[in-house]
Protein backbone atom coordinates (compact mmCIF):
# COMPACT_ATOMS: atom_id res chain seq x y z
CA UNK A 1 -76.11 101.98 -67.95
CA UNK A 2 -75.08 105.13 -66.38
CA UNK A 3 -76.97 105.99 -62.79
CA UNK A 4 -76.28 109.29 -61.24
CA UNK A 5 -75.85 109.49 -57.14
CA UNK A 6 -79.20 110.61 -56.63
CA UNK A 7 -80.88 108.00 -58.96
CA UNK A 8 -78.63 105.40 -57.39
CA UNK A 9 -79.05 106.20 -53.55
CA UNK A 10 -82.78 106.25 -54.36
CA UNK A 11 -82.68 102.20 -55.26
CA UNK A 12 -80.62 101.64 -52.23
CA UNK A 13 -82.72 103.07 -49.92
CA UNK A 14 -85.41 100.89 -52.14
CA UNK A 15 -83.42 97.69 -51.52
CA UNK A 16 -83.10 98.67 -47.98
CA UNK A 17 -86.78 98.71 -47.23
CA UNK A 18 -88.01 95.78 -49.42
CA UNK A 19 -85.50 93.40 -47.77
CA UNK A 20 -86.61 90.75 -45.36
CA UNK A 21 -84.12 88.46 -43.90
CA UNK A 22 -84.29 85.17 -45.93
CA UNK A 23 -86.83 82.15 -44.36
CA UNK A 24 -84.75 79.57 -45.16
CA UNK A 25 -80.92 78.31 -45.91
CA UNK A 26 -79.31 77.23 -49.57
CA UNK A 27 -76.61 75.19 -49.38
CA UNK A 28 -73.96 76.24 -51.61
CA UNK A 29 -73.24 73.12 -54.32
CA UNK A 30 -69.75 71.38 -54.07
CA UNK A 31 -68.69 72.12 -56.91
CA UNK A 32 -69.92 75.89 -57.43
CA UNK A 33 -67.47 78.25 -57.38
CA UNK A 34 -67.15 80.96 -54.71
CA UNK A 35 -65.63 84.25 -55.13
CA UNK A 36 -64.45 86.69 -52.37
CA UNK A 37 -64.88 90.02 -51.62
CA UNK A 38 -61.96 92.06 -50.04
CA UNK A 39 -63.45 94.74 -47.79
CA UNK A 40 -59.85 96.44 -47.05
CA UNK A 41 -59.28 96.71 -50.43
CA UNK A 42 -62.87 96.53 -52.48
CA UNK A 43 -61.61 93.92 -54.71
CA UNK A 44 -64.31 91.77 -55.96
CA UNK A 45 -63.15 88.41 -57.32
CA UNK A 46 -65.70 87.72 -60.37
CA UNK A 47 -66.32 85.35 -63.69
CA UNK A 48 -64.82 86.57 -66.72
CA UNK A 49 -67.92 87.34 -68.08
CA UNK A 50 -71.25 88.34 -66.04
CA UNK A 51 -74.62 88.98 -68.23
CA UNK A 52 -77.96 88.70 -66.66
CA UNK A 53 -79.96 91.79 -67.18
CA UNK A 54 -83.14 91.01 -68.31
CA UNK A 55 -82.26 87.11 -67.78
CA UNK A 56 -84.62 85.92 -65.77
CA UNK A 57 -83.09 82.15 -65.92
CA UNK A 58 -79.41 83.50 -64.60
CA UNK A 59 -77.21 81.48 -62.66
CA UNK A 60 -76.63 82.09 -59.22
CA UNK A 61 -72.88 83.50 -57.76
CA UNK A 62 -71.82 83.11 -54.90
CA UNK A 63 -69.39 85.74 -52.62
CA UNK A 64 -68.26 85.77 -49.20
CA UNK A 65 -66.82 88.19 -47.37
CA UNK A 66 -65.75 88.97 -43.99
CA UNK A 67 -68.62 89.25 -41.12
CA UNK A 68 -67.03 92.08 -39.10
CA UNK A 69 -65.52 95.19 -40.97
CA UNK A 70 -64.46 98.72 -39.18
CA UNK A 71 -66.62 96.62 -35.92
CA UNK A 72 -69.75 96.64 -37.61
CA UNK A 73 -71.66 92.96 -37.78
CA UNK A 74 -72.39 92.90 -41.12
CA UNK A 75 -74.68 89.94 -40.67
CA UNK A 76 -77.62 93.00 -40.05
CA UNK A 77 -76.56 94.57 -43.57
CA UNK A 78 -77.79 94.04 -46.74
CA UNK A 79 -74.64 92.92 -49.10
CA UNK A 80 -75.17 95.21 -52.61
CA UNK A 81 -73.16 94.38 -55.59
């Protein structure tokens, strides 16, 4: 699916005002994997394959990335993939 700028900084700012910090913690399973995200570079480590549109019984993926990035606390963002 192709999304233009506008269409696309429209859901953003959608994301943006529907999110409220999460109630509770998920511990991540031992043996899931976790894949990193490289802020300097915006490399994205991923699965070979990812397909959950419309899948409403997906798997869950886990990322980390750094907290702090050009000294802004990302902890107050919202993390969009």
């Amino acid at each position: 699916m192709v999304t233009d700028s506008i269409e696309y900084k429209e859901y953003l700012a959608s994301l943006a005002q529907s999110y409220s910090p999460p109630n509770i913690l998920i511990r991540i399973p031992a043996n899931e994997p976790v894949y990193k995200i490289d802020l300097d570079t915006r490399n994205i480590e991923s699965p070979k394959i990812i397909g959950v549109e419309a899948d409403h019984r997906a798997e869950s993926l886990f990322f980390i990335m750094d907290r702090y990035f050009n000294n802004m606390d990302l902890s107050t963002c919202i993390g969009a993939i």
